[in-house]
PDB file of N, CA and C in Angstrom:
ATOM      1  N   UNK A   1      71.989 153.901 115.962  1.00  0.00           N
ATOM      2  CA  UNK A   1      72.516 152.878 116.861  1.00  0.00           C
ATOM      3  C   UNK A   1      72.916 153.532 118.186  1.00  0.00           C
ATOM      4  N   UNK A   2      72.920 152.535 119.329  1.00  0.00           N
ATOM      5  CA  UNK A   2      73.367 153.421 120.897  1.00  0.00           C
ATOM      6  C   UNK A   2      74.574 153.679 120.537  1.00  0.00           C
ATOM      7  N   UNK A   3      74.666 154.267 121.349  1.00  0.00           N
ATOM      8  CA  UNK A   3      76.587 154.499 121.454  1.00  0.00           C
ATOM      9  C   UNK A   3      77.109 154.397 122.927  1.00  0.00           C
ATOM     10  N   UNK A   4      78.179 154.043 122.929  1.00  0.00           N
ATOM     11  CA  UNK A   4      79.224 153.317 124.077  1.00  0.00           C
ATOM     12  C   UNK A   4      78.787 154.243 125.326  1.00  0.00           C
ATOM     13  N   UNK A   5      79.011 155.438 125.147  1.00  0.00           N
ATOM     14  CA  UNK A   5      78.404 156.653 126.232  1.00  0.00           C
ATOM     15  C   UNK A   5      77.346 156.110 127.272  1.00  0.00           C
ATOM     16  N   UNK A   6      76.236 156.271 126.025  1.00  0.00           N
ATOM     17  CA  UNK A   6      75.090 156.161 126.300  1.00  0.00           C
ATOM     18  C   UNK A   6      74.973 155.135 127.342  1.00  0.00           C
ATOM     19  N   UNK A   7      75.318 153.981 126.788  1.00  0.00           N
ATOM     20  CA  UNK A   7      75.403 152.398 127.309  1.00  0.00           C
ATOM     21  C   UNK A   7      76.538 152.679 128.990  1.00  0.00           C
ATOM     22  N   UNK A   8      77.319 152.876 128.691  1.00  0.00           N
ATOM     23  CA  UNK A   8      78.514 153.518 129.967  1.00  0.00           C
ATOM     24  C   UNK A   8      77.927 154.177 130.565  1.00  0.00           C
ATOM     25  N   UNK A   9      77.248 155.323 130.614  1.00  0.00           N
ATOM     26  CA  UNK A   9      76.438 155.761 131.250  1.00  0.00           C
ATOM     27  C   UNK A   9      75.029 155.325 132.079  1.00  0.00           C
ATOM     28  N   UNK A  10      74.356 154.541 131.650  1.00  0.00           N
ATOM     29  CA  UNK A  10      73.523 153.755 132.673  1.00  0.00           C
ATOM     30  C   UNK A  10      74.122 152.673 132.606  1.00  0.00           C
ATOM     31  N   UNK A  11      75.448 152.050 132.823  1.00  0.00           N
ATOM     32  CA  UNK A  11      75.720 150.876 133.570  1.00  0.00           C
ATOM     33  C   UNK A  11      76.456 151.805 134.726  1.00  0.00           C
ATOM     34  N   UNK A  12      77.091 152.786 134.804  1.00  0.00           N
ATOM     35  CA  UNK A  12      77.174 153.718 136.131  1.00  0.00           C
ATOM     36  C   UNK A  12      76.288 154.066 136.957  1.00  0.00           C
ATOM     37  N   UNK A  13      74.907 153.904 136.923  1.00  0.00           N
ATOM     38  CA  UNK A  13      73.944 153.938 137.633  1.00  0.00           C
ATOM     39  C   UNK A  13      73.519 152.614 137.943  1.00  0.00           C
ATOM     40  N   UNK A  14      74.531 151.595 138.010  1.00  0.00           N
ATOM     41  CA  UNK A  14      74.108 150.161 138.480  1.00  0.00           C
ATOM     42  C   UNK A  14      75.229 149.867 139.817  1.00  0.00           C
ATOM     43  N   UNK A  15      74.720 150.135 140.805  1.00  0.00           N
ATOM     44  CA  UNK A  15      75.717 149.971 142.219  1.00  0.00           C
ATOM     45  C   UNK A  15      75.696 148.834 142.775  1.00  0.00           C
ATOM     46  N   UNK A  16      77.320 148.436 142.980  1.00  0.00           N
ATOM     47  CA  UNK A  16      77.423 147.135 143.987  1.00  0.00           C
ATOM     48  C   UNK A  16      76.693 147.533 145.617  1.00  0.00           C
ATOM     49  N   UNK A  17      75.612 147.050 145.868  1.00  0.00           N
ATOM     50  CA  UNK A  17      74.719 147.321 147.074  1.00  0.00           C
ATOM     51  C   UNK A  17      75.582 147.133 148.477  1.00  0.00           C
ATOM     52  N   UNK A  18      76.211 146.586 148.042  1.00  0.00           N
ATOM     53  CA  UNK A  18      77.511 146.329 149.977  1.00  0.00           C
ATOM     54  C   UNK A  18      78.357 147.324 149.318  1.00  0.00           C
ATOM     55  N   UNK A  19      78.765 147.854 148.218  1.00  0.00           N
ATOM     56  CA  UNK A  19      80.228 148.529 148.526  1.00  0.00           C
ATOM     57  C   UNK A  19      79.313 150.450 148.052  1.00  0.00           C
ATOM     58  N   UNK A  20      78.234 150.713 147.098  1.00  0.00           N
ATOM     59  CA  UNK A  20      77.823 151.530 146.981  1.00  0.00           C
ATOM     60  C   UNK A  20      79.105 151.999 145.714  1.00  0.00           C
ATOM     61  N   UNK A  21      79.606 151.734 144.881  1.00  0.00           N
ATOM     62  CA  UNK A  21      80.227 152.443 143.823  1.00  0.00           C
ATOM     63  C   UNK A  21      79.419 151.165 142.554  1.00  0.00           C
ATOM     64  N   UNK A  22      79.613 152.026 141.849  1.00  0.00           N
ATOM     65  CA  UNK A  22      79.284 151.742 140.681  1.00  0.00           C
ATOM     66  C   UNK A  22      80.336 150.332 139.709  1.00  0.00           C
ATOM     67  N   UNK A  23      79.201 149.753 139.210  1.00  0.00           N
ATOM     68  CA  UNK A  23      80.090 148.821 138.139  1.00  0.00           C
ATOM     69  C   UNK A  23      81.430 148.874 137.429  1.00  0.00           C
ATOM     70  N   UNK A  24      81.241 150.163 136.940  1.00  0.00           N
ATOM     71  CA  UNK A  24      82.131 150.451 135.501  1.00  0.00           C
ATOM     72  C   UNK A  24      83.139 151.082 136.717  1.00  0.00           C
ATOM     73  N   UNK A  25      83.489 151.632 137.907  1.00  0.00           N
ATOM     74  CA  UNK A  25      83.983 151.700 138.472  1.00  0.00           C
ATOM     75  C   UNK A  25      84.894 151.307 139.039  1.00  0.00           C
ATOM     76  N   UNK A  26      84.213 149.862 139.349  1.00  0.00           N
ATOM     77  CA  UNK A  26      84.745 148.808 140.246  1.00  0.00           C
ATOM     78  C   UNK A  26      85.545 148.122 139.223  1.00  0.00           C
ATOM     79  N   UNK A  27      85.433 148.304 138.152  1.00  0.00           N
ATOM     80  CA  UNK A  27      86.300 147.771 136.781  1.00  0.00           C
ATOM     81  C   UNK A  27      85.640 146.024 136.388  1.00  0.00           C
ATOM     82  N   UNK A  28      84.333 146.023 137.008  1.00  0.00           N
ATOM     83  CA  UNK A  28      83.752 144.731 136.687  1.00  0.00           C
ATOM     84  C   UNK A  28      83.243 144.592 134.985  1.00  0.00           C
ATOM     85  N   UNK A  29      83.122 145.651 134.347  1.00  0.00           N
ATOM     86  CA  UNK A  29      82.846 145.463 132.819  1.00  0.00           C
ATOM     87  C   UNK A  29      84.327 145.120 131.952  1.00  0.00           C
ATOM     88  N   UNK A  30      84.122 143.999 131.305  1.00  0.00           N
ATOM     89  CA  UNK A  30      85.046 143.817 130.914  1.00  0.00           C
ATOM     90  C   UNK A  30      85.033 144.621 128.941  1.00  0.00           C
ATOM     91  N   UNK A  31      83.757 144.701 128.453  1.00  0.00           N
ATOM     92  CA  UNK A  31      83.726 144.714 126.973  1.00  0.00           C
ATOM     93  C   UNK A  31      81.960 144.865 126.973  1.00  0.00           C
ATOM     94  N   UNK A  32      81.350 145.785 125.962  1.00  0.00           N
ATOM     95  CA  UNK A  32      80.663 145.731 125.471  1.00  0.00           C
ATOM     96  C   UNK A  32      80.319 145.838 124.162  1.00  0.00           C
ATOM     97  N   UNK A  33      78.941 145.206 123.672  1.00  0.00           N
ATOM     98  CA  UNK A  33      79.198 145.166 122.101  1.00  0.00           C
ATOM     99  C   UNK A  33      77.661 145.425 121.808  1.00  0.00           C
ATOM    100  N   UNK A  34      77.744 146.030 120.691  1.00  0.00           N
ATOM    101  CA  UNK A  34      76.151 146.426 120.282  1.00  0.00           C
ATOM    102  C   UNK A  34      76.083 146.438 118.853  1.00  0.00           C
ATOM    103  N   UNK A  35      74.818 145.352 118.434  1.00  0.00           N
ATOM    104  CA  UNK A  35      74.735 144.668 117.616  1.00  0.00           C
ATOM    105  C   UNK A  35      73.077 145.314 117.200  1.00  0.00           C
ATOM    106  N   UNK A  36      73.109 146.563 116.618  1.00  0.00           N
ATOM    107  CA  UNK A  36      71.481 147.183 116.174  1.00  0.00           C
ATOM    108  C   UNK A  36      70.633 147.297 117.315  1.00  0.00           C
ATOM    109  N   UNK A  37      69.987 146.856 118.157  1.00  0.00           N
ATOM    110  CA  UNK A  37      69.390 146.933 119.049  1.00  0.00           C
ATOM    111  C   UNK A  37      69.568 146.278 120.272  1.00  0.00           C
ATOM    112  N   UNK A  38      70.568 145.014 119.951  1.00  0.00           N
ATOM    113  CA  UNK A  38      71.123 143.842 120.731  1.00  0.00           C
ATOM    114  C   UNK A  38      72.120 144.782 121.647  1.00  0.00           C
ATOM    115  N   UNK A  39      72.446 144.432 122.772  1.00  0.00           N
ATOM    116  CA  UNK A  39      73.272 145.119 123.590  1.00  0.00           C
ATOM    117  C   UNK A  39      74.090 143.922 124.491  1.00  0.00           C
ATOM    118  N   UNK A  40      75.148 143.657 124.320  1.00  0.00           N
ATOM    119  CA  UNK A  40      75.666 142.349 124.933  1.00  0.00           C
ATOM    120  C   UNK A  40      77.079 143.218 126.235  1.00  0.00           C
ATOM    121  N   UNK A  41      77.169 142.541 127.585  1.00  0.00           N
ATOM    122  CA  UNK A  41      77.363 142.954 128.647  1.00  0.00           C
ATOM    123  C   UNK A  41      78.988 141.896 128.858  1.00  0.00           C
ATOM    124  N   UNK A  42      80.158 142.034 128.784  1.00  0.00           N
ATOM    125  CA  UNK A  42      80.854 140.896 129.089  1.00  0.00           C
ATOM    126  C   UNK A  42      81.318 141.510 130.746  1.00  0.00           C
ATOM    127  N   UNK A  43      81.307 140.857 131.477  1.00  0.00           N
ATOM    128  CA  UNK A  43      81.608 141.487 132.717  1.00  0.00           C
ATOM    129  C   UNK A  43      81.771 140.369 133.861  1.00  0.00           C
ATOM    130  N   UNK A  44      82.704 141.023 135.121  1.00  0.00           N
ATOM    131  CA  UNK A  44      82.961 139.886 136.109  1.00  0.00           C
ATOM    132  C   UNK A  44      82.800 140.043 137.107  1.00  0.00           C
ATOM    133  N   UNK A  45      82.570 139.111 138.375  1.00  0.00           N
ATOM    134  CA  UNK A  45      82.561 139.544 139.895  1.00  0.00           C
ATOM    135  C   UNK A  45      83.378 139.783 140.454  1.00  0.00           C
ATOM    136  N   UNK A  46      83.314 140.354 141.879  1.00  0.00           N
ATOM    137  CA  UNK A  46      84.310 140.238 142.461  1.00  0.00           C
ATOM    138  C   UNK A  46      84.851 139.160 143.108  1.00  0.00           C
ATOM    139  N   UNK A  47      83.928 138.554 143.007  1.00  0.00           N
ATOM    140  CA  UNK A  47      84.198 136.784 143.385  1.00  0.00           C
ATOM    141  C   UNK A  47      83.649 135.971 142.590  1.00  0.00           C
ATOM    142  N   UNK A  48      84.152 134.334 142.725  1.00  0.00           N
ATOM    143  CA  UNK A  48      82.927 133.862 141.671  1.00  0.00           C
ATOM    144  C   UNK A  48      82.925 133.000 142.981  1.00  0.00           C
ATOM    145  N   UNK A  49      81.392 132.699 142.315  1.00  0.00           N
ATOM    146  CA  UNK A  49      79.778 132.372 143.657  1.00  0.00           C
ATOM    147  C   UNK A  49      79.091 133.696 144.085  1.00  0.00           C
ATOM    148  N   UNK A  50      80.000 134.621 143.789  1.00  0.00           N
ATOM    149  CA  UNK A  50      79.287 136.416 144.332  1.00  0.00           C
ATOM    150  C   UNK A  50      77.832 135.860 144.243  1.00  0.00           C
ATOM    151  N   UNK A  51      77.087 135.952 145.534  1.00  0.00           N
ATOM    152  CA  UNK A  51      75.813 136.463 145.970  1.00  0.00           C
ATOM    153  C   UNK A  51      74.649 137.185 144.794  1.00  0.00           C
ATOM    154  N   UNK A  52      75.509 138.078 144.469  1.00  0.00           N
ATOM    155  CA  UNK A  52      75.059 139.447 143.536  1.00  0.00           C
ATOM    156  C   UNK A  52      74.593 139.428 141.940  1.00  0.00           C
ATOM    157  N   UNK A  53      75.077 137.938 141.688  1.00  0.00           N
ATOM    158  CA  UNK A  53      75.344 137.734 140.280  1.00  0.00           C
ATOM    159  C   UNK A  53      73.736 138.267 139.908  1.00  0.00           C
ATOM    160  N   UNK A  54      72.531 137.669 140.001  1.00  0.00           N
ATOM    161  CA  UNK A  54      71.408 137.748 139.395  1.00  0.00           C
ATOM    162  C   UNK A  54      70.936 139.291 139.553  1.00  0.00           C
ATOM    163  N   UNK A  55      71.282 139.734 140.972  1.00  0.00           N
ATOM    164  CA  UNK A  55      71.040 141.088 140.966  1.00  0.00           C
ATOM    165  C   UNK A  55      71.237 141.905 140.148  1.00  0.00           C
ATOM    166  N   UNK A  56      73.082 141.663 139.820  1.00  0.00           N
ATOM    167  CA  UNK A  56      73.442 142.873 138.767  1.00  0.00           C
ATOM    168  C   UNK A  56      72.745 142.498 137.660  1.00  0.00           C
ATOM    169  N   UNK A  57      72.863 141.558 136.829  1.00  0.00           N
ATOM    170  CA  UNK A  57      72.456 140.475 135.966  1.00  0.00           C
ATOM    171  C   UNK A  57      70.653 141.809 135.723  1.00  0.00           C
ATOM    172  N   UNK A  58      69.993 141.534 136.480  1.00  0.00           N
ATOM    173  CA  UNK A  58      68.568 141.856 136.111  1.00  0.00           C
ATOM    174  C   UNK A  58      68.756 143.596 136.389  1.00  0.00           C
ATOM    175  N   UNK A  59      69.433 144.234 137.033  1.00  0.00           N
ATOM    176  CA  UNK A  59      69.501 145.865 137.167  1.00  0.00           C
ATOM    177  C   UNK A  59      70.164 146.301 135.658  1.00  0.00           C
ATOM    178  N   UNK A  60      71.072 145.580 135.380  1.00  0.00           N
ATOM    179  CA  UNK A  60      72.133 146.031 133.762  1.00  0.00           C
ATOM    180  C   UNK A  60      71.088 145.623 133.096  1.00  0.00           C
ATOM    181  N   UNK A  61      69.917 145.068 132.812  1.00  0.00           N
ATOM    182  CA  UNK A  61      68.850 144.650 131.518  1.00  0.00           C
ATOM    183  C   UNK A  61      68.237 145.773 131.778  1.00  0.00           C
ATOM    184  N   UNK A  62      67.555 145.891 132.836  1.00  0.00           N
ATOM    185  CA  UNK A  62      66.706 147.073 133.312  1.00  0.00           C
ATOM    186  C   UNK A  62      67.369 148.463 132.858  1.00  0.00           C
ATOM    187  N   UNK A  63      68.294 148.562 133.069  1.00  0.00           N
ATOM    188  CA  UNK A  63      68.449 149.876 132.617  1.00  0.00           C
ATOM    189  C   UNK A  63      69.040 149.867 131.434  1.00  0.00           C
ATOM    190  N   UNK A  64      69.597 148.847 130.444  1.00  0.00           N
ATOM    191  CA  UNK A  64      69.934 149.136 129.386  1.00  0.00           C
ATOM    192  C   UNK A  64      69.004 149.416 128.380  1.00  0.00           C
ATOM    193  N   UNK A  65      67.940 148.388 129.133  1.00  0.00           N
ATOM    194  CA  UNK A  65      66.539 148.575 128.003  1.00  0.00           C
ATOM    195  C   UNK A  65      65.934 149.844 128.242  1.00  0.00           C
ATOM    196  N   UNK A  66      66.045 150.861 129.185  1.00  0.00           N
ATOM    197  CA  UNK A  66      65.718 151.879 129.305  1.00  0.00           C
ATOM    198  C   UNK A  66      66.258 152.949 128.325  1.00  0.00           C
ATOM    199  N   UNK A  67      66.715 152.424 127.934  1.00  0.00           N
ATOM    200  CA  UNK A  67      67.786 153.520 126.353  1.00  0.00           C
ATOM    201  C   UNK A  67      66.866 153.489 125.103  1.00  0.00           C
ATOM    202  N   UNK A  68      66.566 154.518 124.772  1.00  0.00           N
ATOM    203  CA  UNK A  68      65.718 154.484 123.377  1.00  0.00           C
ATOM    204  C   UNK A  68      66.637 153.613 122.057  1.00  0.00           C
ATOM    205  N   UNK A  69      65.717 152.611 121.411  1.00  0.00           N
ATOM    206  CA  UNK A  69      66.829 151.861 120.716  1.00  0.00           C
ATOM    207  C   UNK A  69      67.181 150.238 121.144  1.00  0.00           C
ATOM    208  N   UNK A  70      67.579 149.992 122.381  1.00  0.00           N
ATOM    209  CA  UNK A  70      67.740 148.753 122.808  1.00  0.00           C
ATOM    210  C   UNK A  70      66.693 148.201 123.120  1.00  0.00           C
ATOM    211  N   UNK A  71      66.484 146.698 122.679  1.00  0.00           N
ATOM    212  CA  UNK A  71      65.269 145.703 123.065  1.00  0.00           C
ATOM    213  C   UNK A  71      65.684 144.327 123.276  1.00  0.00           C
ATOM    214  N   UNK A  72      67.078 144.333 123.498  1.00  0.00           N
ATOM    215  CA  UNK A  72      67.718 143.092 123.862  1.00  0.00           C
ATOM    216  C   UNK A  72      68.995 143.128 124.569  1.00  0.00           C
ATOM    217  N   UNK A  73      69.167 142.777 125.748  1.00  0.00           N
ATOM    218  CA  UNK A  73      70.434 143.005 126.585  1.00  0.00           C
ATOM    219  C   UNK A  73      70.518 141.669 127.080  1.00  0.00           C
ATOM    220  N   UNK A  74      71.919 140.708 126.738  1.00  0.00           N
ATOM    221  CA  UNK A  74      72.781 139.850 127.268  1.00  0.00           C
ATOM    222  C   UNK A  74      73.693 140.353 128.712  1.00  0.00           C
ATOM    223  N   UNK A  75      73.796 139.886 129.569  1.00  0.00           N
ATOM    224  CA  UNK A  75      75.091 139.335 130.222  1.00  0.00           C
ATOM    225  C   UNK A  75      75.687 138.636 130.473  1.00  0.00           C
ATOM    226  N   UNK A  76      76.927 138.327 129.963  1.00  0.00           N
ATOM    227  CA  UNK A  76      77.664 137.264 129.908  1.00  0.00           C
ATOM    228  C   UNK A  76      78.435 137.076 131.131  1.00  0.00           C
ATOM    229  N   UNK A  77      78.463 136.075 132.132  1.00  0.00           N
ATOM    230  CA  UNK A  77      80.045 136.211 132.952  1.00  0.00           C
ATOM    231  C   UNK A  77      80.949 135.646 132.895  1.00  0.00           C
ATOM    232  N   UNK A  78      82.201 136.386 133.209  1.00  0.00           N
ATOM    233  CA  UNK A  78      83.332 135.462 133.068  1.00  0.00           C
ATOM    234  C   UNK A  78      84.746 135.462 133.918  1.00  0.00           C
ATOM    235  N   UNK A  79      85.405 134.297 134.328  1.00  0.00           N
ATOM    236  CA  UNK A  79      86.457 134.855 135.571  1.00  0.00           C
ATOM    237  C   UNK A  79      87.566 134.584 134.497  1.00  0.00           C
ATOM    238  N   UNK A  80      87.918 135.098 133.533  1.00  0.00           N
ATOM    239  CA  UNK A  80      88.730 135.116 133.261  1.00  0.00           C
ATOM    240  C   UNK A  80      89.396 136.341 132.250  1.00  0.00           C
ATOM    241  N   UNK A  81      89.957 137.245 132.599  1.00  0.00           N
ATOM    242  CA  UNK A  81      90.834 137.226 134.019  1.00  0.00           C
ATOM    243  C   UNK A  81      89.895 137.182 135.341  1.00  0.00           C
ATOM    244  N   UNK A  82      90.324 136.530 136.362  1.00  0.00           N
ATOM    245  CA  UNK A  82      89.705 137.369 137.675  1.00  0.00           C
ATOM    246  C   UNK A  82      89.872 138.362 137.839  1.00  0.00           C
ATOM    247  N   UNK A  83      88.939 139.012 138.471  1.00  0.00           N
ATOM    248  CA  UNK A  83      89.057 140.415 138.745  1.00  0.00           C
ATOM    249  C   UNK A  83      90.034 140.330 139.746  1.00  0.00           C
ATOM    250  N   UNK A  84      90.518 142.241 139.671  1.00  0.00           N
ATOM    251  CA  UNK A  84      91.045 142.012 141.333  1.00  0.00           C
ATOM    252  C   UNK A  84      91.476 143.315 141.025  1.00  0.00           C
ATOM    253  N   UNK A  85      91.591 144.002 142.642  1.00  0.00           N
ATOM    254  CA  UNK A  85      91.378 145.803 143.009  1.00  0.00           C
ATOM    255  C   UNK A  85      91.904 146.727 141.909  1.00  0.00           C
ATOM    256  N   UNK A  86      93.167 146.517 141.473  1.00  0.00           N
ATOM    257  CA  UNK A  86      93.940 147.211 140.009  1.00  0.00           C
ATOM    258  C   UNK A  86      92.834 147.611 139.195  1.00  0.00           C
ATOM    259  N   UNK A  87      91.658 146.831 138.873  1.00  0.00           N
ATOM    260  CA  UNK A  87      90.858 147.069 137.824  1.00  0.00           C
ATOM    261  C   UNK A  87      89.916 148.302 138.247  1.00  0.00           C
ATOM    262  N   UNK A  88      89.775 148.365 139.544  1.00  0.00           N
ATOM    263  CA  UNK A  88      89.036 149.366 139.855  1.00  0.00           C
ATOM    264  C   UNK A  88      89.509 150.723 139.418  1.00  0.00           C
ATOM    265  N   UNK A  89      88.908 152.213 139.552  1.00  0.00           N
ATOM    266  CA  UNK A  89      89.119 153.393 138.849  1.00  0.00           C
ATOM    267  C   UNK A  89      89.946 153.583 140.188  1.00  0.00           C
ATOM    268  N   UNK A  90      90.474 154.750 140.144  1.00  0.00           N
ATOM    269  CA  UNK A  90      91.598 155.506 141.043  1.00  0.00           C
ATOM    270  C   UNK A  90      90.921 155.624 142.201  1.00  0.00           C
ATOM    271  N   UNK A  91      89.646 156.041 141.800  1.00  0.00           N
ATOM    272  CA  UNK A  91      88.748 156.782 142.859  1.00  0.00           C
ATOM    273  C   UNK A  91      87.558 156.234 144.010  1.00  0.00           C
ATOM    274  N   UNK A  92      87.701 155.229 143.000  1.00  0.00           N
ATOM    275  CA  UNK A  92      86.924 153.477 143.803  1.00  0.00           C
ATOM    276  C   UNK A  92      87.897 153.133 144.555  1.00  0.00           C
ATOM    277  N   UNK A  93      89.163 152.903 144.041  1.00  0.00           N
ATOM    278  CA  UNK A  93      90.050 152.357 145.435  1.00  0.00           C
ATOM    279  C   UNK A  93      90.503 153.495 146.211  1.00  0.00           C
ATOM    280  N   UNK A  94      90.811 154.430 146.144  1.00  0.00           N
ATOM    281  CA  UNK A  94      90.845 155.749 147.072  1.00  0.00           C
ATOM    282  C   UNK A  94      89.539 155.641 148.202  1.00  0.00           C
ATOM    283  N   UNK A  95      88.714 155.747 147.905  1.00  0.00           N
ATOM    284  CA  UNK A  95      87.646 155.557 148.424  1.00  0.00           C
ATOM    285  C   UNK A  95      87.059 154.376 149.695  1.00  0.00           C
ATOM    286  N   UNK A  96      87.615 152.930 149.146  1.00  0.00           N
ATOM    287  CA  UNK A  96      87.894 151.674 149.785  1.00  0.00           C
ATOM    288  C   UNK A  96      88.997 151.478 150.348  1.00  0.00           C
ATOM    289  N   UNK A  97      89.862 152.528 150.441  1.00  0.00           N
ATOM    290  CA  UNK A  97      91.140 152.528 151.261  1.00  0.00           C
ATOM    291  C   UNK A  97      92.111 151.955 150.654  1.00  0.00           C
ATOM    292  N   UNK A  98      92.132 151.640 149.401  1.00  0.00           N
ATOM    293  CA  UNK A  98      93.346 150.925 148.955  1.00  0.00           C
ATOM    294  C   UNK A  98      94.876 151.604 148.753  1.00  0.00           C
ATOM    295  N   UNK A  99      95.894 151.166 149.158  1.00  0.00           N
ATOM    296  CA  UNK A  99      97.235 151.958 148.791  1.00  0.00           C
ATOM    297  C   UNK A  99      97.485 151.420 147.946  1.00  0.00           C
ATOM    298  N   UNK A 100      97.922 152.520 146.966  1.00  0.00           N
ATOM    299  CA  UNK A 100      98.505 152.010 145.825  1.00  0.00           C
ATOM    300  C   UNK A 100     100.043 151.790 145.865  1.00  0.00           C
TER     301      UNK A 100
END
């Protein structure tokens, strides 16, 4: 079976294209779950209506299915909670200027 790594690891190679940091970064994954080959995505925008939705949406299939093992990847979205900057890593908001 994949393992969380694996999976965490190419959703870090999936970049918000206006901000250039990464998903799992930006603290937009909320939960993942892997079900034998099934790979399910729970995750949120930074807005809802975000522009981006289908983008990320088809880059997270693309590269999950790129994992030896997976042949089925969901993404689910959801605003609840909304996101918002806290969720991001230390180094994503360091980066975007945020004071903590």
């Amino acid at each position: 079976m994949v393992s969380q790594e694996e999976i965490i690891a190419k959703l870090k190679l999936c970049l918000d294209p206006e901000l250039g940091i990464n998903i799992v970064d930006l603290g937009l994954i909320y939960s993942i779950h892997v079900e034998s080959s099934r790979v399910v995505v729970l995750m949120t925008l930074t807005t809802p209506g975000c522009p981006l939705e289908s983008y990320f949406v088809k880059d997270i299939s693309t590269k999950l299915k790129s994992i030896k093992g997976v042949s089925d990847v969901s993404v689910e979205l959801t605003f609840d909670p909304l996101w918002d900057p806290a969720k991001m890593s230390q180094e994503s908001r360091d980066l975007l200027g945020f004071i903590n």
